[in-house]
Protein backbone atom coordinates (compact mmCIF):
# COMPACT_ATOMS: atom_id res chain seq x y z
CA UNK A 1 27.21 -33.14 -84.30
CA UNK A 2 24.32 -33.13 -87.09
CA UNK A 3 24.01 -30.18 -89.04
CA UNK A 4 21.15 -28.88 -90.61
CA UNK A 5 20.83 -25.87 -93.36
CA UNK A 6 17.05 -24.40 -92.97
CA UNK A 7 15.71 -21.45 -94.64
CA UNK A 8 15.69 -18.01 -92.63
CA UNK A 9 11.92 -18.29 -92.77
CA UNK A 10 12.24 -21.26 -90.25
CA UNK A 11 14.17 -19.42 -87.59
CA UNK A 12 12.11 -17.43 -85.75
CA UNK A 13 13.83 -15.29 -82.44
CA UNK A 14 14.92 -18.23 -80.53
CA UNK A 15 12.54 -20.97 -82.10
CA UNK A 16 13.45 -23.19 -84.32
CA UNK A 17 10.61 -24.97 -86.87
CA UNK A 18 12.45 -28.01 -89.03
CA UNK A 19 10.62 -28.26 -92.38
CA UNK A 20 9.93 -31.55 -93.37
CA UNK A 21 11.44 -33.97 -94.68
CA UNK A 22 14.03 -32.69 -92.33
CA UNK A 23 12.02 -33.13 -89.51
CA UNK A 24 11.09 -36.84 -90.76
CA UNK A 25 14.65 -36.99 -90.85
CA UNK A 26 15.70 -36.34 -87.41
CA UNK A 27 12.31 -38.54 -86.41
CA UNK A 28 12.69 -41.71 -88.57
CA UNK A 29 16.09 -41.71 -89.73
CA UNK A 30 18.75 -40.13 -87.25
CA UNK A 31 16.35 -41.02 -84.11
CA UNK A 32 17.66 -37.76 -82.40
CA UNK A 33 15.83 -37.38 -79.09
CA UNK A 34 14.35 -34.14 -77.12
CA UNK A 35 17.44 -31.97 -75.69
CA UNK A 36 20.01 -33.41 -77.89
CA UNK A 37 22.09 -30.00 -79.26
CA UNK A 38 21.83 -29.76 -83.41
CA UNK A 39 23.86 -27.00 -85.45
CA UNK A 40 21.93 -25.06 -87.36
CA UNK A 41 22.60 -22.69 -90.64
CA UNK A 42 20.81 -20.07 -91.98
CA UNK A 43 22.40 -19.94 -95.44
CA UNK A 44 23.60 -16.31 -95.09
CA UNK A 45 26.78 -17.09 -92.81
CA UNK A 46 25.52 -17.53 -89.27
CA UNK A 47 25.81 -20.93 -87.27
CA UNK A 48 23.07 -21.68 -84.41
CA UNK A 49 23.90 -24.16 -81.75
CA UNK A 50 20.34 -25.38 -81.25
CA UNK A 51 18.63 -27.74 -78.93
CA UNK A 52 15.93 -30.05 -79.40
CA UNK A 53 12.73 -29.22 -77.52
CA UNK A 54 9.73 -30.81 -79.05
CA UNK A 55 9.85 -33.86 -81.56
CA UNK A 56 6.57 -35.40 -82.45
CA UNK A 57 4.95 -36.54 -85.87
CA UNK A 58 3.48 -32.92 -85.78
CA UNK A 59 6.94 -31.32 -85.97
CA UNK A 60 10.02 -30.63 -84.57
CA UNK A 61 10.89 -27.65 -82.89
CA UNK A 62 14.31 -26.27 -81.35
CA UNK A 63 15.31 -23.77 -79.14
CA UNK A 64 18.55 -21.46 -80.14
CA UNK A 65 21.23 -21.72 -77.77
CA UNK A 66 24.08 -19.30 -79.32
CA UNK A 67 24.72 -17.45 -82.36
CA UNK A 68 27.95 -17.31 -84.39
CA UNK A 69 29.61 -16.07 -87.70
CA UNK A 70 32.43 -18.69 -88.29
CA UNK A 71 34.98 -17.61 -91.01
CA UNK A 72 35.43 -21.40 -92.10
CA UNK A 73 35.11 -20.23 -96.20
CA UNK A 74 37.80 -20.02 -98.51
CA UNK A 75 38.41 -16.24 -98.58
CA UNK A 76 38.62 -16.90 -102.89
CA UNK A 77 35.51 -17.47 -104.14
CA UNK A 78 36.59 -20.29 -106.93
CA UNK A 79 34.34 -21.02 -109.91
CA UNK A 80 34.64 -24.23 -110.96
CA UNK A 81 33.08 -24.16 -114.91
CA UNK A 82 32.66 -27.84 -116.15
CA UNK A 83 30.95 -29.68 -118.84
CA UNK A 84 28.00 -31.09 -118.51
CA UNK A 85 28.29 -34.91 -118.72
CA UNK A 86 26.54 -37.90 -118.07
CA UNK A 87 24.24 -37.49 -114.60
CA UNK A 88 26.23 -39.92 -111.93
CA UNK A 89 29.58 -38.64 -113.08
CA UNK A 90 27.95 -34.56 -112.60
CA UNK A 91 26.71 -35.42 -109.61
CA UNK A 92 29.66 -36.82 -108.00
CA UNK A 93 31.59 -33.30 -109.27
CA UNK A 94 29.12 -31.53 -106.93
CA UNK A 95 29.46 -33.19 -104.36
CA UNK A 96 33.60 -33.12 -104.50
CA UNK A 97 33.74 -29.40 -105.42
CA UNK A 98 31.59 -28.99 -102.29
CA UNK A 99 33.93 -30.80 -100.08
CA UNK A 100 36.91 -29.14 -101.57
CA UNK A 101 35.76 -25.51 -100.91
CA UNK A 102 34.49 -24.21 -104.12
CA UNK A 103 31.92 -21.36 -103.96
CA UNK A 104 29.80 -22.49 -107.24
CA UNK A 105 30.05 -24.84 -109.90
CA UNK A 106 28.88 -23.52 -113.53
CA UNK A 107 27.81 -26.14 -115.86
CA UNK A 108 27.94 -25.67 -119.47
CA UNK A 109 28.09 -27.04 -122.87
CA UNK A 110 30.55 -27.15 -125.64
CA UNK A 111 31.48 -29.20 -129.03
CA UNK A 112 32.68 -32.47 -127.29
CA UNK A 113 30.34 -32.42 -124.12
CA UNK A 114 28.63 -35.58 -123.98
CA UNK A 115 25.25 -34.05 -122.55
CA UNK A 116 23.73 -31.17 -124.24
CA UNK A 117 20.36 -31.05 -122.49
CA UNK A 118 20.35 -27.18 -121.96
CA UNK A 119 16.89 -26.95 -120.06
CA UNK A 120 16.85 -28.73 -116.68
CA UNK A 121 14.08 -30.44 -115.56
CA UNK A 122 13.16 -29.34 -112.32
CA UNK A 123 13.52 -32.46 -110.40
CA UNK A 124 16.96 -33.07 -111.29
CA UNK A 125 17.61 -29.80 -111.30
CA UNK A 126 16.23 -29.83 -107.00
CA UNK A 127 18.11 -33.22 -107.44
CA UNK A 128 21.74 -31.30 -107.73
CA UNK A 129 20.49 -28.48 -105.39
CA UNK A 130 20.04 -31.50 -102.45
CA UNK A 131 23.17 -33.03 -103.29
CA UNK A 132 25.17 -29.90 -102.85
CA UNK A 133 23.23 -28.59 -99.41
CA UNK A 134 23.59 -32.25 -98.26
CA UNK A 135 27.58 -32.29 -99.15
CA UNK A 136 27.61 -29.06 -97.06
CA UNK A 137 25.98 -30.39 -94.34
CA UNK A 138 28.54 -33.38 -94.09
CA UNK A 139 31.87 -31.61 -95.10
CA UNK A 140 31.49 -28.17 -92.74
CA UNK A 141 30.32 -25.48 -94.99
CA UNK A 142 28.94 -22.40 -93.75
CA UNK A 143 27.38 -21.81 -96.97
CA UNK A 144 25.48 -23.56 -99.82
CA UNK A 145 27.52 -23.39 -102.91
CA UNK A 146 25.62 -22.09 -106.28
CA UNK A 147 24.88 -24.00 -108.89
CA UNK A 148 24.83 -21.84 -112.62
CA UNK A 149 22.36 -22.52 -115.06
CA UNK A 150 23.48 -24.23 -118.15
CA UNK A 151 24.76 -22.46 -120.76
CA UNK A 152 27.03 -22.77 -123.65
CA UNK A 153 30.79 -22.50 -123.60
CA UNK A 154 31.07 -19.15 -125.29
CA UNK A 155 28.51 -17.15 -123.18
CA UNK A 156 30.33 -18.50 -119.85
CA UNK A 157 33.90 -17.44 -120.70
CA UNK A 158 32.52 -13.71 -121.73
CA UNK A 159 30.31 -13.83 -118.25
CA UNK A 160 34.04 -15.13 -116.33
CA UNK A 161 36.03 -12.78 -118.49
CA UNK A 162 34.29 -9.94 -116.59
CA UNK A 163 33.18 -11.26 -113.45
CA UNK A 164 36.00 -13.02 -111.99
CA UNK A 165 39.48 -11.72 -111.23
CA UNK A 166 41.55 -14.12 -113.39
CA UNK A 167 40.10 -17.06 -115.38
CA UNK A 168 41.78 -20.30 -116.17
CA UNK A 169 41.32 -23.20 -119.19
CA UNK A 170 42.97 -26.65 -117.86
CA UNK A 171 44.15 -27.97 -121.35
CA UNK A 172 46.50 -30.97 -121.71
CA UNK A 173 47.68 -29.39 -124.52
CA UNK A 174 49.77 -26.62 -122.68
CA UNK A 175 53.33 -27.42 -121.71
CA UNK A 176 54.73 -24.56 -120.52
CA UNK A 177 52.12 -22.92 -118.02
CA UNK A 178 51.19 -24.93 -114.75
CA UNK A 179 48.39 -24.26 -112.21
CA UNK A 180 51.06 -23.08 -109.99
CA UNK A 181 52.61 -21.10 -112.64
CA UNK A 182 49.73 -19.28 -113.43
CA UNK A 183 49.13 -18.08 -109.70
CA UNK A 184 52.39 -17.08 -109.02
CA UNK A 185 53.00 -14.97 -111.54
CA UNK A 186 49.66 -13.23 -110.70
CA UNK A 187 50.76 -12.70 -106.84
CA UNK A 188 54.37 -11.87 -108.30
CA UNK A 189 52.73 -9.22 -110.20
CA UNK A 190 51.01 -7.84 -107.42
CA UNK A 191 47.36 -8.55 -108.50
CA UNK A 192 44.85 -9.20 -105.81
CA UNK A 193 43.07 -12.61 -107.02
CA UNK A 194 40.11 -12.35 -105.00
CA UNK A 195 37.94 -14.42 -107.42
CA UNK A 196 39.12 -17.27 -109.93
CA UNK A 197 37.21 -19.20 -112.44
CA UNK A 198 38.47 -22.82 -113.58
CA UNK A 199 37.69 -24.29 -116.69
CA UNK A 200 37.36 -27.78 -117.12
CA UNK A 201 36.13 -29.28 -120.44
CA UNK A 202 34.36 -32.60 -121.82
CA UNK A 203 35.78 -35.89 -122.53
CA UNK A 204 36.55 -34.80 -125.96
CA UNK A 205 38.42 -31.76 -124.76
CA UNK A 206 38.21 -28.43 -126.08
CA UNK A 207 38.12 -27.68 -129.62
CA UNK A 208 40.93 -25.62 -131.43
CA UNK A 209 38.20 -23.02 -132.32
CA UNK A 210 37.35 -22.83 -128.74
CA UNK A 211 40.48 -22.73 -127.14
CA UNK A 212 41.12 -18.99 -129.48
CA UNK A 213 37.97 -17.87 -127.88
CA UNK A 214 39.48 -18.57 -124.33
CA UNK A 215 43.13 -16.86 -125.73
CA UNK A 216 40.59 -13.76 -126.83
CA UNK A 217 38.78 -13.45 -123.35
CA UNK A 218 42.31 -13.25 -121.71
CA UNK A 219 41.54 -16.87 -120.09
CA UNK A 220 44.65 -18.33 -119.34
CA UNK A 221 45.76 -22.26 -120.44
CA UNK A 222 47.05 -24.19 -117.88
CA UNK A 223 48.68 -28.05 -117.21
CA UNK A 224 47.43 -30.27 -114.65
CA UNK A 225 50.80 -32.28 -114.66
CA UNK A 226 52.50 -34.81 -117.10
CA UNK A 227 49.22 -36.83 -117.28
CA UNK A 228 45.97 -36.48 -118.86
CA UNK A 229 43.43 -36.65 -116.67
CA UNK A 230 39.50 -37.83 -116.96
CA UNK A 231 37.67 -35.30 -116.77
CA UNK A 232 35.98 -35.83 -113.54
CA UNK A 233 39.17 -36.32 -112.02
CA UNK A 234 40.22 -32.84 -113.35
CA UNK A 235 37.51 -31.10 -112.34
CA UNK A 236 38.38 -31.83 -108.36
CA UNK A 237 42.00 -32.02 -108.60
CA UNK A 238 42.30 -28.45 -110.22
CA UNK A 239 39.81 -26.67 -107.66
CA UNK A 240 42.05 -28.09 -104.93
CA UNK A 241 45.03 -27.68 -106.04
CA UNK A 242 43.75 -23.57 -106.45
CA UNK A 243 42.76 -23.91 -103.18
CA UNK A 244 46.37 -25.46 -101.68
CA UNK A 245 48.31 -23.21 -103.76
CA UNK A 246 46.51 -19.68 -102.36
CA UNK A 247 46.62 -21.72 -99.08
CA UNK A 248 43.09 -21.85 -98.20
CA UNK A 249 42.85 -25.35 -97.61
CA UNK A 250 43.68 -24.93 -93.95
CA UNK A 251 46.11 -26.94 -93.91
């Protein structure tokens, strides 16, 4: 069934408006007819089983059916903190991370990162916004996940350090510490893990310099396995592999 997620300013009691181009959408594109059923999402958690009552070039209007709260979300909320790279390659990280359960993806900018544009244009910065409600629409999400402004490295890990419950660096140069590692010995320890933040770096990697200012914010290194991975590779294995590991994969 086609999903849609509207803003709460479009549901109205029972009545449904669909904003353009969303309406042009179910018009022109998905030819959905009068009294087909359409799920609808409000952004906040709550899932509307909605029929179609009126589609014309003027609008399209739907009527709500029934109202539920689905608890479909991973209950970690997982940061996924990646350099910014070149635009298909970020774009197909959004999309992933969305489809793989993580609640925001925080974009940022160190030595090695190949893109450095720290102001966002606003049309490819509604660009990433689309990608990520479409890639909810099509995987299941009940909500939108965030997207960060940019920022640079060092003003991200101090923001983690303090805002998330434990805070990881994937760095091929640890040997020792795996993902799993890491998040067993937190649940060994007895530490509630409610929020994690994964950091993923450039193609370059990290440099030494700021790999000691992830060992001075407490961020722990981690391995992704015996072999080095791209970068865009990393940054959707690690966020599931987080996921499968706390089992919140639903699997």
């Amino acid at each position: 069934m086609h999903r849609f997620f509207l803003p709460a300013g479009c549901i109205a009691g029972e009545t449904v408006t669909f904003p353009e181009p969303i309406a042009h959408q179910i018009r022109h594109v998905l030819r959905l007819k009068e009294g087909m059923p359409v799920q609808v999402l409000d952004g906040a958690g709550t899932l509307l089983q909605v029929r179609l009552q009126e589609i014309s070039e003027e609008g399209v209007l739907g009527r709500v059916m029934e109202r539920s709260r689905p608890q479909d979300e991973p209950a970690v909320k997982l940061a996924l903190c990646v350099s910014l790279t070149q635009r298909e390659k970020f774009e197909w990280i959004l999309q992933k991370n969305v489809e793989v359960g993580s609640a925001c993806v925080l974009p940022f900018i160190s030595r090695y990162s190949l893109a450095r544009e720290k102001t966002i244009e606003a049309k490819r910065r509604q660009r990433w916004e689309d990608i990520l409600r479409e890639a909810a629409e099509q995987s299941g999400r009940i909500l939108i996940p965030t997207l960060g402004e940019v920022c640079n490295l060092p003003k991200l890990i101090a923001c983690c350090a303090q805002e998330y419950d434990l805070c990881l660096v994937a760095w091929e140069g640890e040997r020792s510490t795996t993902l799993q590692n890491a998040l067993q010995t937190v649940q060994k320890k007895g530490r509630d893990a409610h929020s994690i933040a994964i950091f993923i770096g450039p193609e370059g990697g990290f440099a030494a310099q700021e790999m000691e200012v992830f060992e001075q914010a407490g961020v722990v290194p981690v391995s992704l396995g015996k072999r080095i991975l791209r970068m865009e590779t990393a940054a959707i294995v690690a966020p599931a592999l987080i996921l499968y590991e706390l089992g919140q994969m639903g699997l």
